[in-house]
N, C-alpha and C. Protein backbone atom coordinates (compact mmCIF):
# COMPACT_ATOMS: atom_id res chain seq x y z
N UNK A 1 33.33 -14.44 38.61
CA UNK A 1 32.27 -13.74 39.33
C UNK A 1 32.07 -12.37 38.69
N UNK A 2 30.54 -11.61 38.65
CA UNK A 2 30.38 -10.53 38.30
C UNK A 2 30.68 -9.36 39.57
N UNK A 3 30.05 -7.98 38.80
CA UNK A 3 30.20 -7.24 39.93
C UNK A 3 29.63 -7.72 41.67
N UNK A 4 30.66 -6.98 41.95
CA UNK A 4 30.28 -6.82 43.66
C UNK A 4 29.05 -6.24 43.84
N UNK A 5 28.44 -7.05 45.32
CA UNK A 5 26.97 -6.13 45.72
C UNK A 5 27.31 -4.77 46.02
N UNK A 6 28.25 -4.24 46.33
CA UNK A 6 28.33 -2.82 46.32
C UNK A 6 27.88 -2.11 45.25
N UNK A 7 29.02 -2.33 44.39
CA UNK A 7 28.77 -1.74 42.93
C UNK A 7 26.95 -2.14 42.62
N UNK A 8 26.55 -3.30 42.64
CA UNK A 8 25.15 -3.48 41.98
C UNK A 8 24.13 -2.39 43.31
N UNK A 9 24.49 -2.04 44.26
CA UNK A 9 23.18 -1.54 45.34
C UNK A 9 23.42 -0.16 44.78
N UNK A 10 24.36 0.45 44.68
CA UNK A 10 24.79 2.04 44.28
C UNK A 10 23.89 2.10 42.92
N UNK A 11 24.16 1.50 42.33
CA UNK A 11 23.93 1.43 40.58
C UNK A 11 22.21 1.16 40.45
N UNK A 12 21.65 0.40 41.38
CA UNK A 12 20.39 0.44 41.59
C UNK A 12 19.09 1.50 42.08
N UNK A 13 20.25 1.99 43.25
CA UNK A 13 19.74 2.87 43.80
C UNK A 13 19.55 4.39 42.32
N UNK A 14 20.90 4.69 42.20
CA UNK A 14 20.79 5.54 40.95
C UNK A 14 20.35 5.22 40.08
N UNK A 15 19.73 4.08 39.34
CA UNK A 15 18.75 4.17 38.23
C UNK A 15 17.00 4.09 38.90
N UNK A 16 16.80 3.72 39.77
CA UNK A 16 15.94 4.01 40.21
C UNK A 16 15.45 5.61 40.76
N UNK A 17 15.82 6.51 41.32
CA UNK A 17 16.08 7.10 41.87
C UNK A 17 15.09 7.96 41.73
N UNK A 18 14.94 8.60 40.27
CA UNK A 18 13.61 9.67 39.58
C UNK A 18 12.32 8.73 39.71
N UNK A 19 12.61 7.23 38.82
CA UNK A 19 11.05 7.10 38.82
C UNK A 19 11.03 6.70 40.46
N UNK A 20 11.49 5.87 40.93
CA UNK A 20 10.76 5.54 42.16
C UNK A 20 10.13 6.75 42.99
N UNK A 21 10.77 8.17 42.88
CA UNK A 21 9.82 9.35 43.66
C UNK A 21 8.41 9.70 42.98
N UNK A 22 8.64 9.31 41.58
CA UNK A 22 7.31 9.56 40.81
C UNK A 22 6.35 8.70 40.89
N UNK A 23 6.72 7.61 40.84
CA UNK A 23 5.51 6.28 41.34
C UNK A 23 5.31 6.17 42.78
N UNK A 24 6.12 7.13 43.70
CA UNK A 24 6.14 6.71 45.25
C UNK A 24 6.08 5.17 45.54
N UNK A 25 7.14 4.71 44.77
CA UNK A 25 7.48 3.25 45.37
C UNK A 25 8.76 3.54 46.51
N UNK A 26 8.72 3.30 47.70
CA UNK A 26 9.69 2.75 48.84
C UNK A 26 10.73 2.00 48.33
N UNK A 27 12.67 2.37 49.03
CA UNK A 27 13.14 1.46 48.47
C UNK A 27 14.27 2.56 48.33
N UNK A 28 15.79 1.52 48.49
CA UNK A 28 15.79 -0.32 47.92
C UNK A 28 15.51 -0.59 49.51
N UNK A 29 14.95 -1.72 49.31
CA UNK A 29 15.48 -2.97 50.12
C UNK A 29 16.20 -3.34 49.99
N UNK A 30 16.88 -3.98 50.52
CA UNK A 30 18.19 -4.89 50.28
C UNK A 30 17.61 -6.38 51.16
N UNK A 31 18.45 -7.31 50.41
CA UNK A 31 18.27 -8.74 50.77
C UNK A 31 19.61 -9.39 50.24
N UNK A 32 20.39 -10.06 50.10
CA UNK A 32 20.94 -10.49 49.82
C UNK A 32 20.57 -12.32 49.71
N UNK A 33 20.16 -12.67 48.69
CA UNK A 33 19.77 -13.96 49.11
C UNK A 33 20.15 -15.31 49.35
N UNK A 34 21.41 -15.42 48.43
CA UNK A 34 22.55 -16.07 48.60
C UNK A 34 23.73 -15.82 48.32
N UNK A 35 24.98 -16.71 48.19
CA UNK A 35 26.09 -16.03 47.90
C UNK A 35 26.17 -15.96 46.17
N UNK A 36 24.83 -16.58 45.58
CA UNK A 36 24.64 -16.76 44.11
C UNK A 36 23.82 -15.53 43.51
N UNK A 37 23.26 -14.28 44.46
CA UNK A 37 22.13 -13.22 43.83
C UNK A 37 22.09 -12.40 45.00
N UNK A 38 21.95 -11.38 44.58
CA UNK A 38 21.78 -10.11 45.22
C UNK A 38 20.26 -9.25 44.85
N UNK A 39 19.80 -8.91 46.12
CA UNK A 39 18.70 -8.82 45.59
C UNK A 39 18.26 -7.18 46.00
N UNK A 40 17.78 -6.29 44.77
CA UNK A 40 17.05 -4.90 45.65
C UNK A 40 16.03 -4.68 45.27
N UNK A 41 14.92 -4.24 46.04
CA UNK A 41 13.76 -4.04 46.35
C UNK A 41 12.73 -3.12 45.99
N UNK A 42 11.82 -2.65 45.42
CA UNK A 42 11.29 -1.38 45.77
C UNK A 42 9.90 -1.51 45.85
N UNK A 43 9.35 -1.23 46.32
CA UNK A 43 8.10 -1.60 46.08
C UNK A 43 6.58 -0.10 46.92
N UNK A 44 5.40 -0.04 45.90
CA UNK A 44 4.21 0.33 46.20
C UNK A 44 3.09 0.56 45.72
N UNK A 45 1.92 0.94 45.79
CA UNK A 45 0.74 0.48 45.42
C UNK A 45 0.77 -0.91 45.16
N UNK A 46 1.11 -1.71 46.13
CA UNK A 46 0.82 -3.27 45.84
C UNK A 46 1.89 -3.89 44.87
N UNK A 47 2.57 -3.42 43.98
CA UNK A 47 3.89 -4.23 43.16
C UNK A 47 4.72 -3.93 44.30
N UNK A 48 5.81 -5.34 44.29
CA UNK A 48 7.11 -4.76 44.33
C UNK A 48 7.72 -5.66 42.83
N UNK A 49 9.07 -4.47 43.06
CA UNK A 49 10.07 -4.85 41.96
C UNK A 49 11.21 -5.38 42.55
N UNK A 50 11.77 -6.16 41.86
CA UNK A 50 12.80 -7.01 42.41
C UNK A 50 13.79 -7.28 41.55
N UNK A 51 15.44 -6.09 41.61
CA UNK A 51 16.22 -5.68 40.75
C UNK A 51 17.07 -7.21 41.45
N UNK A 52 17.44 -8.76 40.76
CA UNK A 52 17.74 -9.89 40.88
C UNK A 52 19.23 -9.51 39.99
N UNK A 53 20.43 -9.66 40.66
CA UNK A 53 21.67 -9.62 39.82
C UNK A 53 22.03 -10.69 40.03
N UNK A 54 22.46 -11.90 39.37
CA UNK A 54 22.64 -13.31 39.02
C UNK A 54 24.43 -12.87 39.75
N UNK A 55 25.15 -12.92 40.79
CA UNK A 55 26.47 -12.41 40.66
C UNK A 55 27.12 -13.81 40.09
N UNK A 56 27.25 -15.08 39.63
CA UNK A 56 27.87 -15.67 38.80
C UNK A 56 27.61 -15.62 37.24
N UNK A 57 26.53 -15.28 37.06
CA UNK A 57 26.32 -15.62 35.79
C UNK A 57 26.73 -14.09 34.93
N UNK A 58 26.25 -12.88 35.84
CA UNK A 58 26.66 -11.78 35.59
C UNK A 58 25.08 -11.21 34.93
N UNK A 59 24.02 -11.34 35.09
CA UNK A 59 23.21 -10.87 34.68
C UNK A 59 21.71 -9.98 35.57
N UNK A 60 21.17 -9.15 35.13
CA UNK A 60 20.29 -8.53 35.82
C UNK A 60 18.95 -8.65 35.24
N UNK A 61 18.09 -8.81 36.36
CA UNK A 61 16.58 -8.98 35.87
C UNK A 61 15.61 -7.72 36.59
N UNK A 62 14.98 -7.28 36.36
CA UNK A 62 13.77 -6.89 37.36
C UNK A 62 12.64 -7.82 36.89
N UNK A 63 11.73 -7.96 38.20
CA UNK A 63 10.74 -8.97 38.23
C UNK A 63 9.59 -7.58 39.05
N UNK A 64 8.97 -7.44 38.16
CA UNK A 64 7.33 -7.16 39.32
C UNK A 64 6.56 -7.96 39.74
N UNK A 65 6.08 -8.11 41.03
CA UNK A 65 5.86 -8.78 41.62
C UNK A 65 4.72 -8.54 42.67
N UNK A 66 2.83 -9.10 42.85
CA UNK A 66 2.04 -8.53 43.00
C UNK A 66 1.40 -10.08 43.66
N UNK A 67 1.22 -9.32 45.01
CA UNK A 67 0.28 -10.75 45.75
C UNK A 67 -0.83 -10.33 46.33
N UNK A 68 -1.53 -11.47 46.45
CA UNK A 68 -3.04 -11.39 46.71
C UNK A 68 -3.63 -11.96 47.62
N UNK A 69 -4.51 -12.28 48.37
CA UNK A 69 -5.08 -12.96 49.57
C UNK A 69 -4.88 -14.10 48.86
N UNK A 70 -5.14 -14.76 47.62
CA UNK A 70 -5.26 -16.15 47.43
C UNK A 70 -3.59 -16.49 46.65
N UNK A 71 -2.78 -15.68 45.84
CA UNK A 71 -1.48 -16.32 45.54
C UNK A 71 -0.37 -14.98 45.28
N UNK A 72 0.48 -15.52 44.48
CA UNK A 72 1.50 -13.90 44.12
C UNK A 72 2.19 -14.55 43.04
N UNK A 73 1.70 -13.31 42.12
CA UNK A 73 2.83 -13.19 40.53
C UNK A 73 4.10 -12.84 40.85
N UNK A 74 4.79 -13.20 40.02
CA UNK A 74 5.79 -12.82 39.26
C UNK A 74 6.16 -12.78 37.69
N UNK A 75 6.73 -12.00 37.24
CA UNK A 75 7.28 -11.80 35.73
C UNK A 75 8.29 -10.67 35.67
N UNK A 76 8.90 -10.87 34.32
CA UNK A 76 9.96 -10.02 34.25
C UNK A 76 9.68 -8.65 33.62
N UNK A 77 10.19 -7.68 33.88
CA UNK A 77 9.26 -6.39 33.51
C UNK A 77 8.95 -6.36 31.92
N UNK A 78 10.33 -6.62 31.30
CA UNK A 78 10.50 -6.82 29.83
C UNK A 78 9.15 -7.60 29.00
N UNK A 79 9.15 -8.65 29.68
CA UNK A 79 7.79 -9.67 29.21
C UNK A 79 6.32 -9.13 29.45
N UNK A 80 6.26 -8.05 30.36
CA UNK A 80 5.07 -7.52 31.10
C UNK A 80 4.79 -6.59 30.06
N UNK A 81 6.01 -5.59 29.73
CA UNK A 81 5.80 -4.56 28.93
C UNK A 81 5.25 -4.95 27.34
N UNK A 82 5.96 -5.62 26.83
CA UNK A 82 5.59 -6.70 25.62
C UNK A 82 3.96 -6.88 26.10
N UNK A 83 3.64 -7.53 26.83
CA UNK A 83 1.89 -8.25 27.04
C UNK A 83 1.27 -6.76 27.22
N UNK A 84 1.42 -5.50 27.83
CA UNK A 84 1.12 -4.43 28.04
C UNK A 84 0.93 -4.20 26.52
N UNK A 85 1.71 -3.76 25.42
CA UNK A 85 1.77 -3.51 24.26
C UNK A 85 2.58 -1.86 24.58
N UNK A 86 3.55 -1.62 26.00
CA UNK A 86 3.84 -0.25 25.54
C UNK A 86 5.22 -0.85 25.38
N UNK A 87 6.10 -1.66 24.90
CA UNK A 87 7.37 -1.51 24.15
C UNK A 87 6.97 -2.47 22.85
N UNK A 88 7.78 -2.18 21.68
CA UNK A 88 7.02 -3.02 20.53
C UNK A 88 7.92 -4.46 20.23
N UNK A 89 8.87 -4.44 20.77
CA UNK A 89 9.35 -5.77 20.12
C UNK A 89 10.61 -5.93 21.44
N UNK A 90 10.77 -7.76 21.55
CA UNK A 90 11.49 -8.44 22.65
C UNK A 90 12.81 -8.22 21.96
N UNK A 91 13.80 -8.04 22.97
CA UNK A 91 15.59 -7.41 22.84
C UNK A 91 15.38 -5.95 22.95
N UNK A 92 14.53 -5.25 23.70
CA UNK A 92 14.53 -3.71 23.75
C UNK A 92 15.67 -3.40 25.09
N UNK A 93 15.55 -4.31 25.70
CA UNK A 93 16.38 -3.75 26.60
C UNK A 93 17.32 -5.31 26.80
N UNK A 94 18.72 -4.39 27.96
CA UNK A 94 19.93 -5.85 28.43
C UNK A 94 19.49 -6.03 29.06
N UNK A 95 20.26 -7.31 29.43
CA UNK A 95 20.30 -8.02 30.97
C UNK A 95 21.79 -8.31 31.28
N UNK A 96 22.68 -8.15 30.23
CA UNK A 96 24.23 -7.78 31.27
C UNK A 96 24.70 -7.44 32.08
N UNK A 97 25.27 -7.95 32.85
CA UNK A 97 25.86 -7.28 34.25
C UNK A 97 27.34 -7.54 34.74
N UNK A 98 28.03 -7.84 33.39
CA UNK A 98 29.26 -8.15 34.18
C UNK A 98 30.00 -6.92 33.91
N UNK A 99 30.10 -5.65 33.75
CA UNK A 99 30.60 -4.83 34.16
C UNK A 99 29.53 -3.68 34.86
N UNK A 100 29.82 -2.72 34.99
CA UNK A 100 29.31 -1.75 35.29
C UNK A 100 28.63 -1.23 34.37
N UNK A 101 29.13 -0.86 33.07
CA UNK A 101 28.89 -0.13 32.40
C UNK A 101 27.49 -0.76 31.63
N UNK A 102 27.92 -2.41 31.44
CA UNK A 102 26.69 -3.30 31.18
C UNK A 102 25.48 -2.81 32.18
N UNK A 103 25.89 -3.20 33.49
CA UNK A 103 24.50 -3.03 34.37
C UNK A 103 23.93 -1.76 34.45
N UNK A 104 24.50 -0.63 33.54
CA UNK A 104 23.79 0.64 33.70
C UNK A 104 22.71 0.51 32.79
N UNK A 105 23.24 -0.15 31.55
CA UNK A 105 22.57 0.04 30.35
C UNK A 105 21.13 -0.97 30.28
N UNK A 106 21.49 -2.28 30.98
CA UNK A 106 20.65 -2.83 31.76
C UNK A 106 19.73 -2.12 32.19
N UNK A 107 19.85 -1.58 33.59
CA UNK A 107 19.17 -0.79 34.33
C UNK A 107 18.54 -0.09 33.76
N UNK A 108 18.68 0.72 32.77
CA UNK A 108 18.29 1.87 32.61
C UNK A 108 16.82 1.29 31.43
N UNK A 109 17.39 0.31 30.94
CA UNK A 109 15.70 -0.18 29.68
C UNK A 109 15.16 -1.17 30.81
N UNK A 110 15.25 -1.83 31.47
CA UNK A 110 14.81 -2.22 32.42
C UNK A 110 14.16 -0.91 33.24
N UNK A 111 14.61 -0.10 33.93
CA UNK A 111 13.64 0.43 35.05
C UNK A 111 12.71 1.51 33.83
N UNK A 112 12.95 1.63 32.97
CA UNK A 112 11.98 2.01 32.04
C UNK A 112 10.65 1.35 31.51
N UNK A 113 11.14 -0.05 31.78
CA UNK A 113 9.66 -0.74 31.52
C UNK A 113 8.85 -0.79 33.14
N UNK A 114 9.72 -0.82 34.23
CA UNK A 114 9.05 -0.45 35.09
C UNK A 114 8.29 0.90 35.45
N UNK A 115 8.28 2.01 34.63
CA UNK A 115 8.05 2.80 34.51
C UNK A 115 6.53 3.00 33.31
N UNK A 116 6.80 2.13 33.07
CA UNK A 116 5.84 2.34 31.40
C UNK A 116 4.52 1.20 32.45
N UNK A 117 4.78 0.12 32.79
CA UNK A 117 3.93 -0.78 33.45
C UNK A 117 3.18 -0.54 34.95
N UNK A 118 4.01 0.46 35.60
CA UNK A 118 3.28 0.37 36.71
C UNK A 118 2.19 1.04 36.84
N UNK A 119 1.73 2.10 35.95
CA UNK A 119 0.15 2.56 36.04
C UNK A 119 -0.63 1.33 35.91
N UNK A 120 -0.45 0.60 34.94
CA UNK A 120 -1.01 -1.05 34.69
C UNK A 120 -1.00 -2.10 35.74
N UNK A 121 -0.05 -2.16 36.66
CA UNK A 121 -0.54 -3.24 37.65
C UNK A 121 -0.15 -2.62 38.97
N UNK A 122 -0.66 -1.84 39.52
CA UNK A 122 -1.20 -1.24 40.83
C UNK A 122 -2.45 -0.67 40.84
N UNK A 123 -2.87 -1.30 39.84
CA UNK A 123 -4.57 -0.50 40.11
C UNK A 123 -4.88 -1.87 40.45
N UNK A 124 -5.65 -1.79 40.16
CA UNK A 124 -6.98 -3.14 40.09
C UNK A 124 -6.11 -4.60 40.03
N UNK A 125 -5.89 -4.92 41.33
CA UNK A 125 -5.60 -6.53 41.62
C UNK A 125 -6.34 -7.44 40.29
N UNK A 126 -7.39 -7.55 39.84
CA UNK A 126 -7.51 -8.91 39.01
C UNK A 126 -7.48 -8.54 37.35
N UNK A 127 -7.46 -7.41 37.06
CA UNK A 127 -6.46 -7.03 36.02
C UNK A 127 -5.32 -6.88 35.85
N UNK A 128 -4.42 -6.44 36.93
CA UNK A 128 -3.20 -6.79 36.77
C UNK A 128 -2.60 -8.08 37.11
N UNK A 129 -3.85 -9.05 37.37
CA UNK A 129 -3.25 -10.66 37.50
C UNK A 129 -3.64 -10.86 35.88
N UNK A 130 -4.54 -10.35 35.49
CA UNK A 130 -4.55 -10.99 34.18
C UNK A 130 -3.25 -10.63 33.29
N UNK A 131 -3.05 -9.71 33.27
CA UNK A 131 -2.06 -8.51 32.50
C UNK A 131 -0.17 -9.73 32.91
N UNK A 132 -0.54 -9.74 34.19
CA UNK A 132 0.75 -10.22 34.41
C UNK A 132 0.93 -12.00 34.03
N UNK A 133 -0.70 -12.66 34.05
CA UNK A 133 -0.24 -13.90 33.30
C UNK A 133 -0.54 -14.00 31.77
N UNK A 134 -0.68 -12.93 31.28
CA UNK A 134 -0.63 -12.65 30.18
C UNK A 134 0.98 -12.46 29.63
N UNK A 135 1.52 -12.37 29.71
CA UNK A 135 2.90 -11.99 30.33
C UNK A 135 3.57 -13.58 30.54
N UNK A 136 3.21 -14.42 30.87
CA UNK A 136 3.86 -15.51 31.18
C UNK A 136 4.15 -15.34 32.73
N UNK A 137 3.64 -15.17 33.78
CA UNK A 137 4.30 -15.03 35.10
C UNK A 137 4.11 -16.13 35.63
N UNK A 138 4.75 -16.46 36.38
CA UNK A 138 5.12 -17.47 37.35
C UNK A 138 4.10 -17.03 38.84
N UNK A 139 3.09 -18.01 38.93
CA UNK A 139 1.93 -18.00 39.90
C UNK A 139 2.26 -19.02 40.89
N UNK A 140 2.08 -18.52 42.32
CA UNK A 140 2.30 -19.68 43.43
C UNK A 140 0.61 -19.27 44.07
N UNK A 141 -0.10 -20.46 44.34
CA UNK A 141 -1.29 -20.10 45.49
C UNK A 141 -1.14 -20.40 46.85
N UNK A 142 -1.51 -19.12 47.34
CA UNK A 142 -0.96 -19.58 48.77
C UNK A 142 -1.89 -20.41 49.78
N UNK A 143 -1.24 -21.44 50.46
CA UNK A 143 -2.49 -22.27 51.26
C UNK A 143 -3.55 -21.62 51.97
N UNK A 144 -3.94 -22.31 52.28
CA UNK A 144 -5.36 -21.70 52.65
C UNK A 144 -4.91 -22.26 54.63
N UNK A 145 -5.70 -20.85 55.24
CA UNK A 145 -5.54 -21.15 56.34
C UNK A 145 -6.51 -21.72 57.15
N UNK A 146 -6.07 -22.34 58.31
CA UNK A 146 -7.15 -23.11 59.21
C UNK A 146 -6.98 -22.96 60.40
């Protein structure tokens, strides 16, 4: 098993900490979703981010994440930033997490692309759907009600 949700909510909270006051994203949330991932939260102007620590596998993702009256993206920030064109090449940042010291380093090129992307998808809902399946994101539509 990787780190404890302790260690990953502290470690989240502190790499988040500057940008989230600068983007005024809310947060963490906390969720815990199973005994397989731990999940923290932040989210505003319409993204949330979703700091996903794999606790068996030992790895960390952020996912932005943007829904709409008709469905909701997802993608990983790394892949977003790449389709954005503001980081230049894929392996810029980890996704390690089985120590601490991994999930900082993680964290830290990770919440940087969240940083570089979110002027890009909190504006304008159907540009940042394009932007984000540009990106490869993972699209669910949500039913339609009756």
């Amino acid at each position: 098993m990787a780190l404890g949700t302790e260690a990953f909510f502290g470690e989240v909270r502190a790499a988040f900490a500057d940008v989230a006051e600068r983007l005024g994203l809310d947060g963490p949330g906390r969720a815990e979703v199973d005994r397989h991932l731990a999940v923290a939260t932040y989210s505003g102007s319409g993204v949330t981010y979703n700091a996903v620590l794999g606790l068996w596998q030992g790895d960390i993702e952020i996912h932005a994440c943007r829904a709409t009256a008709w469905s909701e993206c997802k993608v990983g920030v790394e892949g977003l930033a790449l389709a954005a064109g503001v980081v230049g090449r894929r392996g810029g940042v980890t996704f390690g997490a089985r120590s601490v010291r991994q999930l900082r380093k993680s964290l830290t090129g990770q919440v940087r692309c969240v940083e570089l992307v979110h002027p890009l998808i909190s504006g304008e809902p159907d540009s940042a759907l394009r932007l984000m399946r540009a990106a490869g994101a993972r699209e669910w539509r949500k039913p339609a009600m009756r």
